[in-house]
Each structure stands twice: as C-alpha cells, then as structure tokens.
N, C-alpha and C. Protein backbone atom coordinates (compact mmCIF):
# COMPACT_ATOMS: atom_id res chain seq x y z
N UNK A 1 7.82 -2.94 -21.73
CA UNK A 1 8.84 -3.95 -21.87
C UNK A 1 8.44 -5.16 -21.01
N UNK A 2 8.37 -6.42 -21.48
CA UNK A 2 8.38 -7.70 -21.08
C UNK A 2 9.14 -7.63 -19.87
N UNK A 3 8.39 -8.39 -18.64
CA UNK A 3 9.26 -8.26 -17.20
C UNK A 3 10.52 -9.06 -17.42
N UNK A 4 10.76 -10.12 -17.99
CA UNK A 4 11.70 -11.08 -18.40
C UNK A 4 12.66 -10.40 -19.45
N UNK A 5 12.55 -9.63 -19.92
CA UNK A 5 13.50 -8.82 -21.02
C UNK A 5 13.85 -7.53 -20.06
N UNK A 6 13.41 -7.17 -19.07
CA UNK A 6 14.15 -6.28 -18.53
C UNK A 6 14.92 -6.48 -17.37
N UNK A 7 14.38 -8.25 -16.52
CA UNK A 7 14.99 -8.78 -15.68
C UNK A 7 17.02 -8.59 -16.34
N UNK A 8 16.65 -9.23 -17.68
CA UNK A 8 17.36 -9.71 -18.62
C UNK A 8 18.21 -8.81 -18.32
N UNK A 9 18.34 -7.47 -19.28
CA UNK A 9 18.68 -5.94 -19.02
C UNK A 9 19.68 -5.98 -17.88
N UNK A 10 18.34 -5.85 -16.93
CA UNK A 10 18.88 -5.34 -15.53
C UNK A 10 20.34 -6.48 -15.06
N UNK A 11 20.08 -7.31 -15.55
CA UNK A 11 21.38 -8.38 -14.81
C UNK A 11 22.61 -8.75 -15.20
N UNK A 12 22.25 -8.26 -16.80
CA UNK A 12 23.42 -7.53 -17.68
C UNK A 12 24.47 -6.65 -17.41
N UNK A 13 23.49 -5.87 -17.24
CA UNK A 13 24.18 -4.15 -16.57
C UNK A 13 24.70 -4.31 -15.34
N UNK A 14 24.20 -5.52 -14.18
CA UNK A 14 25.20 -5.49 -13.08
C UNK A 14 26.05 -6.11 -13.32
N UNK A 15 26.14 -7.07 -14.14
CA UNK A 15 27.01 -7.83 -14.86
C UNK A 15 28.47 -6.97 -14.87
N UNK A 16 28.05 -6.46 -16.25
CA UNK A 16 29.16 -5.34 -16.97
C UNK A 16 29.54 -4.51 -15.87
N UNK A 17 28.89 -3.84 -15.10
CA UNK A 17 29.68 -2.78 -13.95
C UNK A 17 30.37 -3.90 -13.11
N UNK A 18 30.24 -5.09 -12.53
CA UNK A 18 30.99 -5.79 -11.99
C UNK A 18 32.30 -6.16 -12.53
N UNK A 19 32.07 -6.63 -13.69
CA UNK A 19 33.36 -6.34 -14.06
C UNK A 19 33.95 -5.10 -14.75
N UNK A 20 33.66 -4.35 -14.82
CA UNK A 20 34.24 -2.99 -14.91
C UNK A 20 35.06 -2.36 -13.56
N UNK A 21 35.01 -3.02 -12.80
CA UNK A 21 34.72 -2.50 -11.33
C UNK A 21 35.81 -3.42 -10.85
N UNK A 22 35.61 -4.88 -11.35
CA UNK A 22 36.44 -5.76 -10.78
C UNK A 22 37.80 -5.63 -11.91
N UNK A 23 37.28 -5.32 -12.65
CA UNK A 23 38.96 -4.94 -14.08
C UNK A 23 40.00 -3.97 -13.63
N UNK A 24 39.18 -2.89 -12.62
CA UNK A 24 39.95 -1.64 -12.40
C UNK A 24 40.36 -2.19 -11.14
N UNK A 25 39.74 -3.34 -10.49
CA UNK A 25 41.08 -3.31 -8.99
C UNK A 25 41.76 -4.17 -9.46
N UNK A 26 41.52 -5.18 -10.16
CA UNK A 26 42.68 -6.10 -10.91
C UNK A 26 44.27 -5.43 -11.19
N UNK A 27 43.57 -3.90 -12.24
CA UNK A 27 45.15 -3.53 -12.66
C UNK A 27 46.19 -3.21 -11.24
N UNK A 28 45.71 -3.03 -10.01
CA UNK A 28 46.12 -2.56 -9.15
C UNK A 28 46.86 -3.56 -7.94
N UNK A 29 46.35 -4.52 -8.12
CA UNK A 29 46.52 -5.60 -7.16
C UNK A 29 47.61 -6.52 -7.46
N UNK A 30 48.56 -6.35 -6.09
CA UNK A 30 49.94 -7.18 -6.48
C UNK A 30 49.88 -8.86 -6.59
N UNK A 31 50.18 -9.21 -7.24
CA UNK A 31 50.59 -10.57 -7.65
C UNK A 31 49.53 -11.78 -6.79
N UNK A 32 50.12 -11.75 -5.55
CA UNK A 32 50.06 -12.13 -4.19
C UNK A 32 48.66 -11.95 -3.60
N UNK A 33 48.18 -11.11 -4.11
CA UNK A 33 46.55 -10.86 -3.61
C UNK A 33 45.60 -11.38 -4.57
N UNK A 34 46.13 -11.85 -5.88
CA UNK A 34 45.15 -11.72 -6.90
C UNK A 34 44.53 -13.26 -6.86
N UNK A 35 44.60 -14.02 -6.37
CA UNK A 35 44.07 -15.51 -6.12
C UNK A 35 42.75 -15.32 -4.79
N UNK A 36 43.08 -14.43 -3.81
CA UNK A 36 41.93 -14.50 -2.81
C UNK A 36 41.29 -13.46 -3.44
N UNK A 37 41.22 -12.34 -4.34
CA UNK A 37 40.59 -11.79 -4.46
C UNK A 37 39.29 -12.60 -5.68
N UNK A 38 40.22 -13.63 -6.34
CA UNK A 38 39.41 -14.21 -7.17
C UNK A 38 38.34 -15.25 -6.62
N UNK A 39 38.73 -15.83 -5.51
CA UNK A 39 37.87 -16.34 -4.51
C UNK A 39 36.34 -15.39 -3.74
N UNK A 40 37.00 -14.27 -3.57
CA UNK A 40 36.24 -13.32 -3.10
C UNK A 40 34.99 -12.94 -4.28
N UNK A 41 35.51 -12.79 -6.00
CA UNK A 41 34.49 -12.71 -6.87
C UNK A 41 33.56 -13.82 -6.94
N UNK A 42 34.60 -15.36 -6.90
CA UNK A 42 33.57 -16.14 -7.31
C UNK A 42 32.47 -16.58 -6.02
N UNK A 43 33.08 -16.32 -4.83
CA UNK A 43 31.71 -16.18 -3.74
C UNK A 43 30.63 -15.59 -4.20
N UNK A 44 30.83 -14.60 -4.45
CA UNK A 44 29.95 -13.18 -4.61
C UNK A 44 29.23 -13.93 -5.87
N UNK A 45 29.86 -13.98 -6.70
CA UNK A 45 29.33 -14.62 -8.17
C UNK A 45 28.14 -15.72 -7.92
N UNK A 46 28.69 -16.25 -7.04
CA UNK A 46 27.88 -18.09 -6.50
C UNK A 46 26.70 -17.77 -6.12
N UNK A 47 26.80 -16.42 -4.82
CA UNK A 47 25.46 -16.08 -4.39
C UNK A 47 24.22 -15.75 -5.03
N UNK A 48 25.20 -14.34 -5.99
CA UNK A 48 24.09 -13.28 -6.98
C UNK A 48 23.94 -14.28 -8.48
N UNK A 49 24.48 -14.92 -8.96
CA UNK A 49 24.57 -15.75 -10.15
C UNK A 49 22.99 -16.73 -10.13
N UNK A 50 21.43 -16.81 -10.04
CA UNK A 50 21.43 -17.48 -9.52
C UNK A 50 21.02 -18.39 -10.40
N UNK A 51 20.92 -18.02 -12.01
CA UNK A 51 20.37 -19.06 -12.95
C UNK A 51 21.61 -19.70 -13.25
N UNK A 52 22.81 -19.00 -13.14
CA UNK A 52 24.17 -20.01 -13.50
C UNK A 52 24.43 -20.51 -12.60
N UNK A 53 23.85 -20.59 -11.08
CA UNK A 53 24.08 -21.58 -10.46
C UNK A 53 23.26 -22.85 -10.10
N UNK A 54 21.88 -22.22 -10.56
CA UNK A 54 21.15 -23.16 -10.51
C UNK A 54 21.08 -24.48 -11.79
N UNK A 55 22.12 -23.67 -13.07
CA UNK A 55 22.19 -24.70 -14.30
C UNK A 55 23.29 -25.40 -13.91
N UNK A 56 24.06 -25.03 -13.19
CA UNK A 56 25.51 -25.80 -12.44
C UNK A 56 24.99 -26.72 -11.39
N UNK A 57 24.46 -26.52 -10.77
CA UNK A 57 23.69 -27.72 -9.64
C UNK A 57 22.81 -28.70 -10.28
N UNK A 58 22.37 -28.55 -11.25
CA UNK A 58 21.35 -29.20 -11.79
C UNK A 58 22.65 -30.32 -12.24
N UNK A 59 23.04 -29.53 -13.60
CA UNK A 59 23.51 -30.35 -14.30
C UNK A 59 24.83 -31.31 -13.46
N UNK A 60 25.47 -30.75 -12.75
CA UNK A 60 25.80 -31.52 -12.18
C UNK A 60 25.05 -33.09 -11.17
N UNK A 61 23.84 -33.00 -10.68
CA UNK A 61 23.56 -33.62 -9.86
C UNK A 61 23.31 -34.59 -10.87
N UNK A 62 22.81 -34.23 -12.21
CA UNK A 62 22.34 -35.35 -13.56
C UNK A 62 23.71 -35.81 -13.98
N UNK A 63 25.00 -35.58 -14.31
CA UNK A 63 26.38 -36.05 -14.33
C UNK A 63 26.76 -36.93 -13.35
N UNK A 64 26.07 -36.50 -11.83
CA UNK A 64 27.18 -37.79 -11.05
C UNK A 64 25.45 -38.96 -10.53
N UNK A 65 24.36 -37.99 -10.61
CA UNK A 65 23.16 -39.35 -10.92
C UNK A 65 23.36 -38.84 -8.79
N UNK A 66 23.27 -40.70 -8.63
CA UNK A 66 23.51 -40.55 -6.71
C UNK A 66 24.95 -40.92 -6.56
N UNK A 67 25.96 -40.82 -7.33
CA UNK A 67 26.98 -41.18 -7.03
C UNK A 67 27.78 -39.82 -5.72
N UNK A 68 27.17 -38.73 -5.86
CA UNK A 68 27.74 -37.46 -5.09
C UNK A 68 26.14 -37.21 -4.33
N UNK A 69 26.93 -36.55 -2.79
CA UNK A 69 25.74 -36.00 -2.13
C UNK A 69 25.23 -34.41 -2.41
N UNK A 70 24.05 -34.15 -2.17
CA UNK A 70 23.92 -32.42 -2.97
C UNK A 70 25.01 -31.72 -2.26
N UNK A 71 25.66 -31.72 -1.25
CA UNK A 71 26.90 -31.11 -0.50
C UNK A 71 27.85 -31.18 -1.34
N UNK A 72 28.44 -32.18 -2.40
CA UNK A 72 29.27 -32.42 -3.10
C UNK A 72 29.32 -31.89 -3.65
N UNK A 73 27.94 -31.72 -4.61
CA UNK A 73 27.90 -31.52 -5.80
C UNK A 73 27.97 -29.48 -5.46
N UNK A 74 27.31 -29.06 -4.47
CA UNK A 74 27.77 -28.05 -4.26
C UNK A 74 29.32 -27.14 -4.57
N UNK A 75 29.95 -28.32 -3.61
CA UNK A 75 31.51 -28.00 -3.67
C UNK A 75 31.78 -27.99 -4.84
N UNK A 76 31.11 -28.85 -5.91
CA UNK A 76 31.96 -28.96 -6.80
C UNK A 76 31.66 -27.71 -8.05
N UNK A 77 30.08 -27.37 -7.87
CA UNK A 77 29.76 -26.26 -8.40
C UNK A 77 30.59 -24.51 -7.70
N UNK A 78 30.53 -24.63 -6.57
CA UNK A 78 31.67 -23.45 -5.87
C UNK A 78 33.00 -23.60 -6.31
N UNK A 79 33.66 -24.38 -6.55
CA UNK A 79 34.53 -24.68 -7.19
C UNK A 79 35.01 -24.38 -8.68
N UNK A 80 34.03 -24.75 -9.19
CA UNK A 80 33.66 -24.17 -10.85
C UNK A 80 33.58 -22.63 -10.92
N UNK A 81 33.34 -22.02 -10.15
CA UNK A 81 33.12 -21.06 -9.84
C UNK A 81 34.34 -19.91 -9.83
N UNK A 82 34.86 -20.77 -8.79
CA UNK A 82 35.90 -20.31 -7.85
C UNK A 82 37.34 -20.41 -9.36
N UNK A 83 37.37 -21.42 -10.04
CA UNK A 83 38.02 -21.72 -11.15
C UNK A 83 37.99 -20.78 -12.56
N UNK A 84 36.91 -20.47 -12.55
CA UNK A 84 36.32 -19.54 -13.71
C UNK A 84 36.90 -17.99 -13.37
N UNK A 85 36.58 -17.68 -11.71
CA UNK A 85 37.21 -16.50 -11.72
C UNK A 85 38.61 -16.20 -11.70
N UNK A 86 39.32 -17.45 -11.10
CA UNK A 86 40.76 -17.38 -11.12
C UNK A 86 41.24 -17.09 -12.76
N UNK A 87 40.42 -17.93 -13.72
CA UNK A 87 41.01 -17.24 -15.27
C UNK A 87 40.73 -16.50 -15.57
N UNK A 88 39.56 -15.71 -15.45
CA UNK A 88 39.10 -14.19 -15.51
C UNK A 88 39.98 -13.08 -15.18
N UNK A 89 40.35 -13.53 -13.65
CA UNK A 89 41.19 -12.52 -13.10
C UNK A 89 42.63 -12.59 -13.75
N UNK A 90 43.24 -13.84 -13.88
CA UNK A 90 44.61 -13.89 -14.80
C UNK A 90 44.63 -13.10 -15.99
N UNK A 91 43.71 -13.42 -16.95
CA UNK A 91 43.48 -12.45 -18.36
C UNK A 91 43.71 -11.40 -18.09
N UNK A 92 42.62 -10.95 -16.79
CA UNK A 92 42.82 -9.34 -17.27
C UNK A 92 44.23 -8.70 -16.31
N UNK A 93 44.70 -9.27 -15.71
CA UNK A 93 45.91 -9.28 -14.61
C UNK A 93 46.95 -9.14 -15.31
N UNK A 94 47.11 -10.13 -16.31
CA UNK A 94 48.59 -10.36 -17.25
C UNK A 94 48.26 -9.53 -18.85
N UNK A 95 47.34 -8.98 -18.52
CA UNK A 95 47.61 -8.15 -20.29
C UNK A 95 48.50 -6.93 -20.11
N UNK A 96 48.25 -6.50 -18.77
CA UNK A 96 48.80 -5.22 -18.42
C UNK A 96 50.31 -5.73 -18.11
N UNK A 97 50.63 -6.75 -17.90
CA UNK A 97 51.85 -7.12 -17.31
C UNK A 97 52.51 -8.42 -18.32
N UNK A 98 52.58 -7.96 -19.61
CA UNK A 98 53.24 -9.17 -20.56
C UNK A 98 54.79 -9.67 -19.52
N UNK A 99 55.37 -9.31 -19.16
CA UNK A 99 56.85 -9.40 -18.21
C UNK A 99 56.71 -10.74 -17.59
N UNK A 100 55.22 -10.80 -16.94
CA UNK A 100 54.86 -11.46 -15.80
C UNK A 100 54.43 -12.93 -16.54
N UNK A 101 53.82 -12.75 -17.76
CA UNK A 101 52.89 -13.56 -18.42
C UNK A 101 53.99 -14.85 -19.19
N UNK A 102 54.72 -14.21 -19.23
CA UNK A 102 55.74 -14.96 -19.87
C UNK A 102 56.70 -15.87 -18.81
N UNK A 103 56.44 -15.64 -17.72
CA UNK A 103 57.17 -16.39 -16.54
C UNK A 103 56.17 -17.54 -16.28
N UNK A 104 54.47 -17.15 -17.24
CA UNK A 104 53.34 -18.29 -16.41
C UNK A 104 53.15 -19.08 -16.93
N UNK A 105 52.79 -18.03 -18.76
CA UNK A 105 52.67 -19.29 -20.12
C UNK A 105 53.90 -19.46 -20.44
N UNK A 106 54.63 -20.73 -20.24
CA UNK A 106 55.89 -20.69 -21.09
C UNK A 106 55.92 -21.60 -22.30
N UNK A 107 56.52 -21.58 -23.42
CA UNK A 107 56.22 -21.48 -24.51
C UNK A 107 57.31 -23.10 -24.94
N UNK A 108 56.81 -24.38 -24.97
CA UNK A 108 57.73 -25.10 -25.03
C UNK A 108 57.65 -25.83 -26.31
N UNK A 109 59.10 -25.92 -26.88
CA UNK A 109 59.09 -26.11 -28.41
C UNK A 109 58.72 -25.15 -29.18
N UNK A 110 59.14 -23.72 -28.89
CA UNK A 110 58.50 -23.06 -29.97
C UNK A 110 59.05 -22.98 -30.96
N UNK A 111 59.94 -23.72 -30.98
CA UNK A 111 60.86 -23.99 -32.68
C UNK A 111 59.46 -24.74 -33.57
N UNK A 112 59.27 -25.52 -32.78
CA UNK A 112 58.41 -26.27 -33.57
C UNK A 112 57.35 -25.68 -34.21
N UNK A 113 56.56 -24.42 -33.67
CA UNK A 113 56.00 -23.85 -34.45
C UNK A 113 56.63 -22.89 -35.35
N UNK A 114 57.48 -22.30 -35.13
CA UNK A 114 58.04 -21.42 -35.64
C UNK A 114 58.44 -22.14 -37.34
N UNK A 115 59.11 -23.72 -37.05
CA UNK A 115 58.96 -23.71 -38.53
C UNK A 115 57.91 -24.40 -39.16
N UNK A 116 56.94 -24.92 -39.06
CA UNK A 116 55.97 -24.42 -39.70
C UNK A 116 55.34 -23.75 -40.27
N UNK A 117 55.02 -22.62 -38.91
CA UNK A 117 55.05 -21.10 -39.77
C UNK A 117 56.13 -20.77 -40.99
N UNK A 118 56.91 -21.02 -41.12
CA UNK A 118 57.96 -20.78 -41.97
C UNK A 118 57.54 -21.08 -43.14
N UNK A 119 56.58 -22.43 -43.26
CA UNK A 119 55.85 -22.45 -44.51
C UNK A 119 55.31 -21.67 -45.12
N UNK A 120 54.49 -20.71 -44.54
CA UNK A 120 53.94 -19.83 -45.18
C UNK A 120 52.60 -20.30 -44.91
N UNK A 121 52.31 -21.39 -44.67
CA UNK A 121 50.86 -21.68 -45.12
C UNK A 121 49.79 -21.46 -43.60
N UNK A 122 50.43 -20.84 -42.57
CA UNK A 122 49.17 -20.70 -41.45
C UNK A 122 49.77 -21.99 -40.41
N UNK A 123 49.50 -21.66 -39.50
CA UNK A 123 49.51 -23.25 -38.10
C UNK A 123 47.46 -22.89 -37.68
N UNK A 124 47.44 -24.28 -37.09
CA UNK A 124 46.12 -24.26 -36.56
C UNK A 124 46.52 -25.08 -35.09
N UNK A 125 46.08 -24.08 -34.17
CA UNK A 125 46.30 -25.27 -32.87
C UNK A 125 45.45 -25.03 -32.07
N UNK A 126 45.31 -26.59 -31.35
CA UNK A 126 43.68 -26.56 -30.63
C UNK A 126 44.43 -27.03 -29.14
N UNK A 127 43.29 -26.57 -29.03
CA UNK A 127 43.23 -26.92 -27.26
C UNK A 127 41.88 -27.50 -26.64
N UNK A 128 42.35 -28.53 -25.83
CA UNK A 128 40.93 -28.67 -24.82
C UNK A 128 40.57 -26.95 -24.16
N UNK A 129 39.24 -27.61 -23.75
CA UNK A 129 38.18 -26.24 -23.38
C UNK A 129 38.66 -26.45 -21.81
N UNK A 130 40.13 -26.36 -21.08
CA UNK A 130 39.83 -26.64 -19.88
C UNK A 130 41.68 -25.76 -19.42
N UNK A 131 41.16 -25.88 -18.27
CA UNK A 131 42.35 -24.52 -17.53
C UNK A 131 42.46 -23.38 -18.49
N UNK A 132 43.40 -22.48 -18.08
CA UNK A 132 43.16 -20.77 -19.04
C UNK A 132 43.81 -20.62 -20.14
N UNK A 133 43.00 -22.00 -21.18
CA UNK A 133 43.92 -21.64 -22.45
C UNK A 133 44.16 -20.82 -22.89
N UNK A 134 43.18 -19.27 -22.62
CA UNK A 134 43.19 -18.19 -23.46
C UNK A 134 44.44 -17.45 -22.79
N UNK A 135 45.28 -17.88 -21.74
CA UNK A 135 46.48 -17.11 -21.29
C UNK A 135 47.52 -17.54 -22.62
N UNK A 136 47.68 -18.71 -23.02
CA UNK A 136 48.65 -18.87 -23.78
C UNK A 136 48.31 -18.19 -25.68
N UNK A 137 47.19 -17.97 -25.74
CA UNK A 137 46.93 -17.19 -26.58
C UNK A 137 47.48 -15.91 -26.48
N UNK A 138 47.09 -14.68 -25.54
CA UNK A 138 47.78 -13.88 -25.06
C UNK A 138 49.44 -13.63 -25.12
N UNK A 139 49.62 -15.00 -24.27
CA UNK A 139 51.00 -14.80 -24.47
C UNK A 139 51.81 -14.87 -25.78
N UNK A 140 50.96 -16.11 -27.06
CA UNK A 140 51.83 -15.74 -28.03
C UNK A 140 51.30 -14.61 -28.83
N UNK A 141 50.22 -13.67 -28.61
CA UNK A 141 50.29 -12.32 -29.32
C UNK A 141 50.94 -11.85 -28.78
N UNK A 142 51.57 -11.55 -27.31
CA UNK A 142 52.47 -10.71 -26.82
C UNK A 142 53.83 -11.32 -27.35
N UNK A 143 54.37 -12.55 -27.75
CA UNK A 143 55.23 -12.82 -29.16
C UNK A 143 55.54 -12.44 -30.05
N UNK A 144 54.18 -11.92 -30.49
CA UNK A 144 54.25 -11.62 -31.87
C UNK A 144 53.58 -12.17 -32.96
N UNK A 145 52.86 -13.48 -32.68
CA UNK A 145 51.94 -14.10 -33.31
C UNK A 145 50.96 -13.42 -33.71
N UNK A 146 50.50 -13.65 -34.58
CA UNK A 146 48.95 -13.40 -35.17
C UNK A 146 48.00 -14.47 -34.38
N UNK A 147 47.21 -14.30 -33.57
CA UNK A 147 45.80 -15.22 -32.92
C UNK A 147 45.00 -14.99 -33.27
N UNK A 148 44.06 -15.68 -33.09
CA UNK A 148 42.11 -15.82 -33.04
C UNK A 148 42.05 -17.16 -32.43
N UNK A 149 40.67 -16.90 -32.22
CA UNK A 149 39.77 -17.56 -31.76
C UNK A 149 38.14 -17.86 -32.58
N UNK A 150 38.01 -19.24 -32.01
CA UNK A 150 36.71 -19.29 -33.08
C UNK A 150 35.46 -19.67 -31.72
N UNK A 151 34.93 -18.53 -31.68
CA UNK A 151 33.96 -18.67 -30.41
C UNK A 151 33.13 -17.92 -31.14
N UNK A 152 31.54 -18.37 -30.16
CA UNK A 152 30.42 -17.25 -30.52
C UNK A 152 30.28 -16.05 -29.94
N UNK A 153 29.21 -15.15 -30.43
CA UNK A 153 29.64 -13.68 -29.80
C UNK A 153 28.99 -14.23 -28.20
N UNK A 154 29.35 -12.78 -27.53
CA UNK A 154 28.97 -13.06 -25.81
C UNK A 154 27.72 -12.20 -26.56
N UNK A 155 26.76 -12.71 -25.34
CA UNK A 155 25.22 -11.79 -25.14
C UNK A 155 25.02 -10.69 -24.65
N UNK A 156 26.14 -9.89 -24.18
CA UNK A 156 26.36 -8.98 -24.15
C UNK A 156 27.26 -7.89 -24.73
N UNK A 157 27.27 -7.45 -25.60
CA UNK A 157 28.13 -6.50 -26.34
C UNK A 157 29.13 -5.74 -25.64
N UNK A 158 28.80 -5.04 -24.56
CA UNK A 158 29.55 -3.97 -23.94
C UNK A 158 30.61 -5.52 -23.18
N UNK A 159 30.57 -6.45 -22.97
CA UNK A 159 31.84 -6.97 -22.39
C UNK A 159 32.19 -7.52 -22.96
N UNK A 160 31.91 -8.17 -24.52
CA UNK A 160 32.83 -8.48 -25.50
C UNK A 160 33.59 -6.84 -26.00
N UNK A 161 32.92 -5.97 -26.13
CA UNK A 161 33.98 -4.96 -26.35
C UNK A 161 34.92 -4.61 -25.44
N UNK A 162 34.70 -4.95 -24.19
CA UNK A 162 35.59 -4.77 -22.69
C UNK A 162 36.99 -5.84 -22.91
N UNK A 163 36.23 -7.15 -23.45
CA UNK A 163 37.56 -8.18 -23.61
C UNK A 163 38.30 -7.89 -24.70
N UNK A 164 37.45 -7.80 -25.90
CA UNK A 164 38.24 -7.27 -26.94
C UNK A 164 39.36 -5.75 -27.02
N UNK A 165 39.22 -4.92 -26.31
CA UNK A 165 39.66 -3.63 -25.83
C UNK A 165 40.81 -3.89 -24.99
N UNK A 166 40.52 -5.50 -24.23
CA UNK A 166 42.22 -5.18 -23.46
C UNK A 166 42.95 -5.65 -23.98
C-alpha cells in the first residue's frame, strides 16, 4: 500500500474513533459543560488536524493579503475551529434531547410555511453556509417535517453513517 493511502487510512480511523469517543461523552454532559468541552475538541483538533490547519492558515493569510498579522490570522483560524466544534457538539447534544432543541431553534412564522406546504407542491428553503444551520433542520424533523439536504458524500463512510444513524 502507497505510504500516502495509508497515511490517509490511518487519519481516518483516528478521525472516526474521535468522534465516536467524543459522541459518547456528548450524550452525557450537562448543558453547562458542553461549550468548554467543545473548546477542549477544537484545541485538540487545531494541534492534530495538521493539513486542515495548514489549508486554514494558508488560505486565510491569501484572504486578508497583509491586511492581518500571522498571529491574527491564527486566531482567526483557532477560532474557526473552535466554531466548527461548537456545531458538531450541538448536533449531536440536541438529537438526544429534542425538549432542549426546541428552546434553541425556534421556529418563527411557521404559519408561513405551514401554508405553503398546504399546497401540496413541496417548500424549498435555503440557507447561508454559516452558524449551525443544520440545528434548525433537526429541529423541524423533530416537527415533523420531511428534510434533506443536498451535500456531497463525506470521505469517510463510517461517519457519514455515524451522522446519518443519529
């Protein structure tokens, strides 16, 4: 096997046990803890991550040019970071806890979809690619809605079946 196809492999698999690992203290962790613990992943993430952090530093330093110092642009990549895990950890936090989810996504105007739907003919609604849109998805299957999503598959199978499964 190609050293680069098993690097590949290998970083996968810590991948997937990380979050396997980080899914099972999620279900456990009260409310109140679940923001530093998400801090605590995306540290960890920042360190061991190091081609997604090195495509995050890059591309950032080419976005702000010399307008930011590499310290900045740091923060701002730890940050990204730090952001990504906070929605990670929400997803898998609030599937187990629809009660909770509904106090976070709240649902405004849902008359307005509702008659639409009434047409019969389908709603389509978009969202920017930014904060945890996929919570309000969630929340309206825990509604009762029919959802999807139009994304590509992940490169790893075993944690698209992990997301898809919760």
């Amino acid at each position: 096997m190609h050293w680069k196809k098993i690097r590949k492999t290998v970083s996968r698999l810590f991948g997937w046990l990380g979050l396997v690992v980080c899914s099972l203290i999620i279900r456990f962790l009260p409310w109140h803890c679940l923001y530093i613990f998400a801090r605590v992943v995306a540290k960890v993430a920042f360190l061991l991550a190091f081609r997604q952090r090195r495509i995050a530093l890059e591309s950032l330093a080419i976005a702000f040019d010399r307008e930011k110092s590499p310290v900045q642009i740091r923060k701002i990549a730890e940050d990204c970071f730090v952001s990504m895990a906070k929605s990670g950890v929400e997803i898998v936090f609030f599937m187990n806890r629809p009660q909770l989810l509904a106090k976070q996504a709240i649902l405004v105007n849902k008359h307005i979809l509702d008659k639409a739907l009434s047409k019969g003919k389908g709603v389509i609604l978009v969202s920017g690619h930014f904060g945890n849109f996929p919570l309000m998805m969630l929340r309206l299957a825990f509604e009762g809605y029919s959802v999807g999503g139009i994304m590509r598959h992940m490169r790893d199978r075993r944690v698209e079946r992990m997301f898809s499964n919760l």
